[in-house]
PDB file of N, CA and C in Angstrom:
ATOM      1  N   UNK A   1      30.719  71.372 -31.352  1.00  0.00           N
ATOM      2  CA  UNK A   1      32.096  71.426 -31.773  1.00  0.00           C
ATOM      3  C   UNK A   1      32.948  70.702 -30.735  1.00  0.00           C
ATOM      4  N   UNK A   2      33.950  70.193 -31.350  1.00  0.00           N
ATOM      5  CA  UNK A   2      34.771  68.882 -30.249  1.00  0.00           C
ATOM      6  C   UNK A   2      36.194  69.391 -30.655  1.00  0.00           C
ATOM      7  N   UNK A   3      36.531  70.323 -29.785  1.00  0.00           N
ATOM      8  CA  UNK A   3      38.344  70.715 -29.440  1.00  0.00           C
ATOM      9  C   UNK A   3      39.149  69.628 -28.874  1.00  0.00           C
ATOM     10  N   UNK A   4      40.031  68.445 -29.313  1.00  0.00           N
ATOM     11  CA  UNK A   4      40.681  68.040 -28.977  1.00  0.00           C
ATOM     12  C   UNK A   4      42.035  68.009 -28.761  1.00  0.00           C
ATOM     13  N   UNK A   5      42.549  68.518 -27.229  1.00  0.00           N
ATOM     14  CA  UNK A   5      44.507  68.911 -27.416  1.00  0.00           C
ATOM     15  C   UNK A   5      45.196  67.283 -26.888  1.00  0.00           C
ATOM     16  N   UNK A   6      46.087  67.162 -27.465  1.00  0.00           N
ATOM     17  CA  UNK A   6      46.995  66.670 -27.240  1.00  0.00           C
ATOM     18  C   UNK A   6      48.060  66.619 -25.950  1.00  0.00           C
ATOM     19  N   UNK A   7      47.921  65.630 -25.452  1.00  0.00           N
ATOM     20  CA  UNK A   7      48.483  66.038 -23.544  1.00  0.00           C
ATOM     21  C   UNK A   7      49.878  65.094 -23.366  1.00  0.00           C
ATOM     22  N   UNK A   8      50.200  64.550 -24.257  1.00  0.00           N
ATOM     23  CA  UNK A   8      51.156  63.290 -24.575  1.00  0.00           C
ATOM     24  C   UNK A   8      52.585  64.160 -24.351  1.00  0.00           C
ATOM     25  N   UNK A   9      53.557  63.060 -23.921  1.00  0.00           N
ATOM     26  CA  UNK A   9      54.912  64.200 -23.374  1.00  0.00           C
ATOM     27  C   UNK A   9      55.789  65.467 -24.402  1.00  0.00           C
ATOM     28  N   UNK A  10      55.320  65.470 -25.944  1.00  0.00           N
ATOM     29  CA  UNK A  10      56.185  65.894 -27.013  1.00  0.00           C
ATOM     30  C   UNK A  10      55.107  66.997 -26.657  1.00  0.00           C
ATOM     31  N   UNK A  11      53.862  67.074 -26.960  1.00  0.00           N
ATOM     32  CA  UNK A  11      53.161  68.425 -26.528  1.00  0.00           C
ATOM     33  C   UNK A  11      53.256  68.998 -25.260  1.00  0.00           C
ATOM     34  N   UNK A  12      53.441  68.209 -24.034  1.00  0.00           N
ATOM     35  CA  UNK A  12      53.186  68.601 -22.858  1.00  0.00           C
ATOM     36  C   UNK A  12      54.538  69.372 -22.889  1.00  0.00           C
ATOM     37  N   UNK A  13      55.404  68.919 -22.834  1.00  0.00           N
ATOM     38  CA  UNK A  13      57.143  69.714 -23.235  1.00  0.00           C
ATOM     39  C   UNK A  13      56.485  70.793 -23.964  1.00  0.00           C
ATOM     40  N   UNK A  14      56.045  71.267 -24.807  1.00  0.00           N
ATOM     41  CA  UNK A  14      56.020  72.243 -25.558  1.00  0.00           C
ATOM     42  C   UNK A  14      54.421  73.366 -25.015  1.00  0.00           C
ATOM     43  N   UNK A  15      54.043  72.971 -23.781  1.00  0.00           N
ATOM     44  CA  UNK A  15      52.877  73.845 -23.196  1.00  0.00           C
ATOM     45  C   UNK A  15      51.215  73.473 -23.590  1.00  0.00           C
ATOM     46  N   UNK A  16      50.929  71.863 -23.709  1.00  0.00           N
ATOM     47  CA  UNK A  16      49.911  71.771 -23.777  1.00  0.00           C
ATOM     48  C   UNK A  16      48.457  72.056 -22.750  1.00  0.00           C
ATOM     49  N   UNK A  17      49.531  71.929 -21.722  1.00  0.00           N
ATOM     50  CA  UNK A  17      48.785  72.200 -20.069  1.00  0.00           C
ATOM     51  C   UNK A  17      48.003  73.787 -20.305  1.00  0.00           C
ATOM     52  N   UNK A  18      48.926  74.605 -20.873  1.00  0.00           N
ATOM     53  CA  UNK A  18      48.872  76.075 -20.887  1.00  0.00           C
ATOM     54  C   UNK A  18      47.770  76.152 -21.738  1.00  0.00           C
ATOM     55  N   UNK A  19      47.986  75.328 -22.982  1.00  0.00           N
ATOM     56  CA  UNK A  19      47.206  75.428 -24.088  1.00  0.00           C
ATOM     57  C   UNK A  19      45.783  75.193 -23.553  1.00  0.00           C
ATOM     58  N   UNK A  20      45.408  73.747 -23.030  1.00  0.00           N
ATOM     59  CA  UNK A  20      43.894  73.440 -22.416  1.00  0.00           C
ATOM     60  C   UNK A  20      43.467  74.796 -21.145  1.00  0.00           C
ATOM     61  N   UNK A  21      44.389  75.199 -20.675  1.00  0.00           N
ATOM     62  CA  UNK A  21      43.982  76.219 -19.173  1.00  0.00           C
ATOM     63  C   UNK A  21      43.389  77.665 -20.236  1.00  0.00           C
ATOM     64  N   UNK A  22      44.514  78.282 -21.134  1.00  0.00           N
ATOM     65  CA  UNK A  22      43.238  79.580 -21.750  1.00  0.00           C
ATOM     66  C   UNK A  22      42.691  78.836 -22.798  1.00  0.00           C
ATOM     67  N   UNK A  23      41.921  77.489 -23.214  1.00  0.00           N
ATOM     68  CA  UNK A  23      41.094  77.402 -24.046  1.00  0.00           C
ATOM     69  C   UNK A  23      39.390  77.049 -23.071  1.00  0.00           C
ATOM     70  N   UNK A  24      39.994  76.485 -21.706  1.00  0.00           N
ATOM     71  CA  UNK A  24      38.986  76.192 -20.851  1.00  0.00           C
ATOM     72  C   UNK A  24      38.720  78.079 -20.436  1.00  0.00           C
ATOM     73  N   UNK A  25      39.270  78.495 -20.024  1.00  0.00           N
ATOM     74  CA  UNK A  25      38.907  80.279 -20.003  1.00  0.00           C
ATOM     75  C   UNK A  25      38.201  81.257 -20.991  1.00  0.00           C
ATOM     76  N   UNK A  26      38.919  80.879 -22.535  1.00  0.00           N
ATOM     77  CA  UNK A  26      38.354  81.342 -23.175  1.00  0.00           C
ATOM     78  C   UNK A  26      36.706  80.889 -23.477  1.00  0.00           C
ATOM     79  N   UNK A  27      36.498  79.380 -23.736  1.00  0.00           N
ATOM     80  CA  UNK A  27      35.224  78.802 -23.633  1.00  0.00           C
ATOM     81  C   UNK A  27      34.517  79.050 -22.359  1.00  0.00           C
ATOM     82  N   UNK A  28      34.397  79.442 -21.478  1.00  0.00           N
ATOM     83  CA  UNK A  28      33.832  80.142 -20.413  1.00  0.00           C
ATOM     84  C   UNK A  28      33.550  81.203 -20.617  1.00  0.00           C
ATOM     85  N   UNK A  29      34.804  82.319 -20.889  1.00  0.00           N
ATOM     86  CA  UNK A  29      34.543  83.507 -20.559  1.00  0.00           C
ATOM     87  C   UNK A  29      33.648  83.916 -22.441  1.00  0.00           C
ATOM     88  N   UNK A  30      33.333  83.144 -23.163  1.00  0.00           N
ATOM     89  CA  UNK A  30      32.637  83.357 -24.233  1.00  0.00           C
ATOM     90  C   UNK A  30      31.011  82.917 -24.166  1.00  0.00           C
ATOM     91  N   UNK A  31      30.946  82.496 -23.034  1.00  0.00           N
ATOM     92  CA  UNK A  31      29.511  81.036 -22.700  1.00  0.00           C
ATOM     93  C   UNK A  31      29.326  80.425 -24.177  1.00  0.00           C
ATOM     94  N   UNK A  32      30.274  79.281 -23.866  1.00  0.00           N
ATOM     95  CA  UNK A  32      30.318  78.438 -25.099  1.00  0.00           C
ATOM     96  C   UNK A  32      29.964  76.914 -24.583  1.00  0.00           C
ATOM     97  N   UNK A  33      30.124  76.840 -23.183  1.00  0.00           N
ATOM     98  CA  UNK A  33      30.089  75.585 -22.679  1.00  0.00           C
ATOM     99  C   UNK A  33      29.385  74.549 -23.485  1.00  0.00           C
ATOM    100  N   UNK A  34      27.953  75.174 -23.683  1.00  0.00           N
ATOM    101  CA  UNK A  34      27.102  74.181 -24.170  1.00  0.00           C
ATOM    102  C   UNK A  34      27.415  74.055 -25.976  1.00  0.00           C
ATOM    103  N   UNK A  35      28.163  74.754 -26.181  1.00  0.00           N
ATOM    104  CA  UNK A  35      28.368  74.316 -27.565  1.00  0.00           C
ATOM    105  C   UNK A  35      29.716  73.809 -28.266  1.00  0.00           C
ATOM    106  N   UNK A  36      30.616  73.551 -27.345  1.00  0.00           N
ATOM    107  CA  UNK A  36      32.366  73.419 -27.560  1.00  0.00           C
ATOM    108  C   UNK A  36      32.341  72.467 -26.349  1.00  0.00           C
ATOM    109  N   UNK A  37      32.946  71.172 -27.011  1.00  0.00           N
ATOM    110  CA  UNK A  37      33.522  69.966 -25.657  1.00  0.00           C
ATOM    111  C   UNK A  37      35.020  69.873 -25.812  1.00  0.00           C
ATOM    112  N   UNK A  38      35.645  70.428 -24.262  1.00  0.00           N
ATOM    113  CA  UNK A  38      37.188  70.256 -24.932  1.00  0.00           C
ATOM    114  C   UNK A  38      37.779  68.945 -24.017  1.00  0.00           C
ATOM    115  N   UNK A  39      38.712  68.221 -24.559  1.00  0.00           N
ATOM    116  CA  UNK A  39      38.582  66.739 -23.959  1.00  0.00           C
ATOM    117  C   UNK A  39      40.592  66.724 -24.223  1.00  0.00           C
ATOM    118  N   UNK A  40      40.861  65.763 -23.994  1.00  0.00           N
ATOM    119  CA  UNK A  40      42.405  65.338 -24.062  1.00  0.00           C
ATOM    120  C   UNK A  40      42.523  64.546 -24.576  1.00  0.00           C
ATOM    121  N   UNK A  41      44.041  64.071 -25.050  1.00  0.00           N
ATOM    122  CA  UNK A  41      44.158  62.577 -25.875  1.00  0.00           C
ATOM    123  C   UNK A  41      45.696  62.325 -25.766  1.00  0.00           C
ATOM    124  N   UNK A  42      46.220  61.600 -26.221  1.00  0.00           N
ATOM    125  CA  UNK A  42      47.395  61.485 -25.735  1.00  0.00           C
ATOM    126  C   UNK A  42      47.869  60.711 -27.696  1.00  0.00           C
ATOM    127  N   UNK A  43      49.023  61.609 -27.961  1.00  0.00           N
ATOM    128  CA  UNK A  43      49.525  61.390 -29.079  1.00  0.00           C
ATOM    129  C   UNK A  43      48.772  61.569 -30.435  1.00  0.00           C
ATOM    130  N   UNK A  44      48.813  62.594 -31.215  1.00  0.00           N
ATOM    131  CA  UNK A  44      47.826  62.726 -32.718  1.00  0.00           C
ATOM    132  C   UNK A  44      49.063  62.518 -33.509  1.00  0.00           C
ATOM    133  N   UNK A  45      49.909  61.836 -33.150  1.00  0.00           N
ATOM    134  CA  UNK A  45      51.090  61.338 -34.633  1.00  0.00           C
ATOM    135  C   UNK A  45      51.622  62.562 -35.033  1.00  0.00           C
ATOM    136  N   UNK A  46      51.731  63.905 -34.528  1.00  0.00           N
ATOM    137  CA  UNK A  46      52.243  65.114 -35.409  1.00  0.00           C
ATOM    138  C   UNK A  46      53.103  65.620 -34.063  1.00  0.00           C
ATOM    139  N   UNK A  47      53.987  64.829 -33.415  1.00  0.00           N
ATOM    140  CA  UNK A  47      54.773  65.560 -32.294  1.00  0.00           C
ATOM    141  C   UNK A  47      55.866  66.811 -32.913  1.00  0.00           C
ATOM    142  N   UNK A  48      56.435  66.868 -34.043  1.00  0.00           N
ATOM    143  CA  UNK A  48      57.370  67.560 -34.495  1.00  0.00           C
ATOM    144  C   UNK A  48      56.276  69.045 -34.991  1.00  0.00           C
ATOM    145  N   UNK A  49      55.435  68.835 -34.882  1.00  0.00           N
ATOM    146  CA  UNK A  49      54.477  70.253 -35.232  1.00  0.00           C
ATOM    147  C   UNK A  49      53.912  70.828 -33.997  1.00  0.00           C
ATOM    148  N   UNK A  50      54.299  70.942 -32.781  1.00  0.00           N
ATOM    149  CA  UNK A  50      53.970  71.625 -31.559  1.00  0.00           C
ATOM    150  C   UNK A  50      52.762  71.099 -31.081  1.00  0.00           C
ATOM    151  N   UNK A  51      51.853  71.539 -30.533  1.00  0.00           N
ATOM    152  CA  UNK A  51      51.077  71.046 -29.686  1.00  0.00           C
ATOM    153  C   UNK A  51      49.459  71.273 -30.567  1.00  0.00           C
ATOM    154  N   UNK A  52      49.263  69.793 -30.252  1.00  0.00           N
ATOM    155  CA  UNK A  52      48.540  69.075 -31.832  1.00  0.00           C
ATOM    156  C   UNK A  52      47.377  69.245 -31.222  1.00  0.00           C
ATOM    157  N   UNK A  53      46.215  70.029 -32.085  1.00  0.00           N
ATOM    158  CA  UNK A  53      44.826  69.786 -31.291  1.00  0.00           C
ATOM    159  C   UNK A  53      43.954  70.170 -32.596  1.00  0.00           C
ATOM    160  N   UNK A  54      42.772  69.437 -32.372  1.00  0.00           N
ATOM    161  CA  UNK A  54      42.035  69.297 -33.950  1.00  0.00           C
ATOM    162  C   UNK A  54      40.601  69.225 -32.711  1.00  0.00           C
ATOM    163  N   UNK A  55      40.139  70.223 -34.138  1.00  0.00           N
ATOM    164  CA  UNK A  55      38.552  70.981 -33.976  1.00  0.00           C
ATOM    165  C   UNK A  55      38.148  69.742 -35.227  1.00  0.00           C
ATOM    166  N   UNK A  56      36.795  69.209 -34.317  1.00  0.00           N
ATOM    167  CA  UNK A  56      36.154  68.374 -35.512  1.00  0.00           C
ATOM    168  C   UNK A  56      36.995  67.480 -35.517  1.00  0.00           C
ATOM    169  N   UNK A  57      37.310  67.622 -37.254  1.00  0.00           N
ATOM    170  CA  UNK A  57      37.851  66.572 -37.741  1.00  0.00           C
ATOM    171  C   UNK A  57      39.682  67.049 -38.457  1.00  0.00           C
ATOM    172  N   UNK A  58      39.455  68.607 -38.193  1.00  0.00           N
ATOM    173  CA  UNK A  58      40.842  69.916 -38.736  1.00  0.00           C
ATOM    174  C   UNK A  58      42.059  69.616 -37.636  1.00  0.00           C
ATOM    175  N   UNK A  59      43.358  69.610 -38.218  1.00  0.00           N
ATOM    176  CA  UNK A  59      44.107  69.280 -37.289  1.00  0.00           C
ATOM    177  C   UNK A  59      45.101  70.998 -37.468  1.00  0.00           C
ATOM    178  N   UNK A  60      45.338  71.497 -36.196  1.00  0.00           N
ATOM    179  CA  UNK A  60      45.737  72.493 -35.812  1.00  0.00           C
ATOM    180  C   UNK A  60      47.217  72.311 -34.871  1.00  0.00           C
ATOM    181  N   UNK A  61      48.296  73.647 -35.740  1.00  0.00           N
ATOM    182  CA  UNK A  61      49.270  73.374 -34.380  1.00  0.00           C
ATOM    183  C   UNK A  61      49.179  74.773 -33.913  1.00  0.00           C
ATOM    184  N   UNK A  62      48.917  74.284 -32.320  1.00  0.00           N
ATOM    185  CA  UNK A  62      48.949  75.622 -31.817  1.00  0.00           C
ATOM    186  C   UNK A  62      50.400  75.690 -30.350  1.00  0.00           C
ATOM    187  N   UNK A  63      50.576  77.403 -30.152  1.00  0.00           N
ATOM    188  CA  UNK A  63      51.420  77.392 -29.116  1.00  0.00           C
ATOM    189  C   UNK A  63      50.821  78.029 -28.085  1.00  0.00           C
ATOM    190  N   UNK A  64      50.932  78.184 -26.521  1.00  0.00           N
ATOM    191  CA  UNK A  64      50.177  79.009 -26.198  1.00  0.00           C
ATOM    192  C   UNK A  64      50.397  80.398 -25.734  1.00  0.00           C
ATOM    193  N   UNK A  65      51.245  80.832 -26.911  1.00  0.00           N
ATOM    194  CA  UNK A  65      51.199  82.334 -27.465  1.00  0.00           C
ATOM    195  C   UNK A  65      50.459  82.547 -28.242  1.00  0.00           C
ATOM    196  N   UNK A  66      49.675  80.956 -29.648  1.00  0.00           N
ATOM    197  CA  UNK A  66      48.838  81.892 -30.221  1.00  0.00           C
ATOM    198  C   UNK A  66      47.193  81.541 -29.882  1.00  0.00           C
ATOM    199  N   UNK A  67      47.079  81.021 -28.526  1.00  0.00           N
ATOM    200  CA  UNK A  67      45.551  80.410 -28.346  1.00  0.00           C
ATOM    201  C   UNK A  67      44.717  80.764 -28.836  1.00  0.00           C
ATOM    202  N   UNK A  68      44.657  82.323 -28.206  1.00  0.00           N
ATOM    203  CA  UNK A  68      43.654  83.195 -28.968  1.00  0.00           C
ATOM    204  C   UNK A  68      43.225  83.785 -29.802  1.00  0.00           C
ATOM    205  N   UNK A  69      44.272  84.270 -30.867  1.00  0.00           N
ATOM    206  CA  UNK A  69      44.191  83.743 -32.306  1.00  0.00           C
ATOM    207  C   UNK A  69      43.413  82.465 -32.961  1.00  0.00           C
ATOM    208  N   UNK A  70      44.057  81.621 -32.326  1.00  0.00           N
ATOM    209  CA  UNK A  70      43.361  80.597 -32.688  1.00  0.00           C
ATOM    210  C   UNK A  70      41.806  80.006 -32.378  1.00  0.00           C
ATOM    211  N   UNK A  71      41.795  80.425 -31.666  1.00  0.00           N
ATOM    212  CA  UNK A  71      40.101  80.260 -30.335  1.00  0.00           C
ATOM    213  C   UNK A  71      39.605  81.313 -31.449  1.00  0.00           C
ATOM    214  N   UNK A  72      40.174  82.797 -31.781  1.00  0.00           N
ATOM    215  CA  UNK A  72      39.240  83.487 -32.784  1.00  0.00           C
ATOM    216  C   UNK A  72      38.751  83.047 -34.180  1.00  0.00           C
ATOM    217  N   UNK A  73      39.969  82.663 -34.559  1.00  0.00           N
ATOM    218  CA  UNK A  73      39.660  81.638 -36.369  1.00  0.00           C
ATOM    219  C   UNK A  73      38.731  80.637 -36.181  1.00  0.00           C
ATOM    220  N   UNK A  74      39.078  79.819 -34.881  1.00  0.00           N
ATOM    221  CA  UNK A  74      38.566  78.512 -35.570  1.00  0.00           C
ATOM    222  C   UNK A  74      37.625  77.742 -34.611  1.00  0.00           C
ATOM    223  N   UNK A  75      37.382  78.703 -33.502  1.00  0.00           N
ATOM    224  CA  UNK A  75      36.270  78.231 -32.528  1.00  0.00           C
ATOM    225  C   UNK A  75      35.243  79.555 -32.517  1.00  0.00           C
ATOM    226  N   UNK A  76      35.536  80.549 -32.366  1.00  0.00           N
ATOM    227  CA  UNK A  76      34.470  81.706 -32.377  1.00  0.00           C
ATOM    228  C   UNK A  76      34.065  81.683 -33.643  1.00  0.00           C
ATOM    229  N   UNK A  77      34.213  81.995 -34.490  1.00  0.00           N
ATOM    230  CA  UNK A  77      34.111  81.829 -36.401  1.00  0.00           C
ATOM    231  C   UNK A  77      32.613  81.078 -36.722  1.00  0.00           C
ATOM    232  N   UNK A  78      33.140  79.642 -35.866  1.00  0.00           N
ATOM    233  CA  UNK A  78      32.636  78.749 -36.573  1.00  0.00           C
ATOM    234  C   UNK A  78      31.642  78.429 -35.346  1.00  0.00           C
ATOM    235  N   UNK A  79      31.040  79.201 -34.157  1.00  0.00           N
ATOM    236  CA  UNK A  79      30.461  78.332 -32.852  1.00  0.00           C
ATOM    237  C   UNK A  79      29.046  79.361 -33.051  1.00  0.00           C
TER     238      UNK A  79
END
């Protein structure tokens, strides 16, 4: 599975830093390493939808109030 966040200034303004720090925690503290690569990118074209990060090929807006929510739907679910 390939978590990609968005690090570009419209997400970074809106807590993308925060977002990659508990998704790198959560993928640790789950031992997921070997099965979840989380990487950066700069701009997914959706700046007006918060901080843009797509599992696969799924594009997700997340904040990082709801990481873990989200880490539960759509990375534990599916890992």
């Amino acid at each position: 599975m390939k978590i990609t966040v968005c690090i570009g200034s419209s997400c970074h303004i809106k807590g993308s830093r925060q977002v990659v720090e508990q998704l790198q925690n959560l993928i640790a503290e789950n031992n997921l390493e070997e099965k979840v690569q989380l990487g950066g990118t700069f701009c997914l074209g959706r700046c007006q939808e918060g901080v843009c990060v797509m599992v696969d090929d799924a594009f997700h807006s997340v904040k990082p109030e709801t990481v873990e929510s989200f880490f539960k739907t759509e990375v534990l679910a599916k890992a």
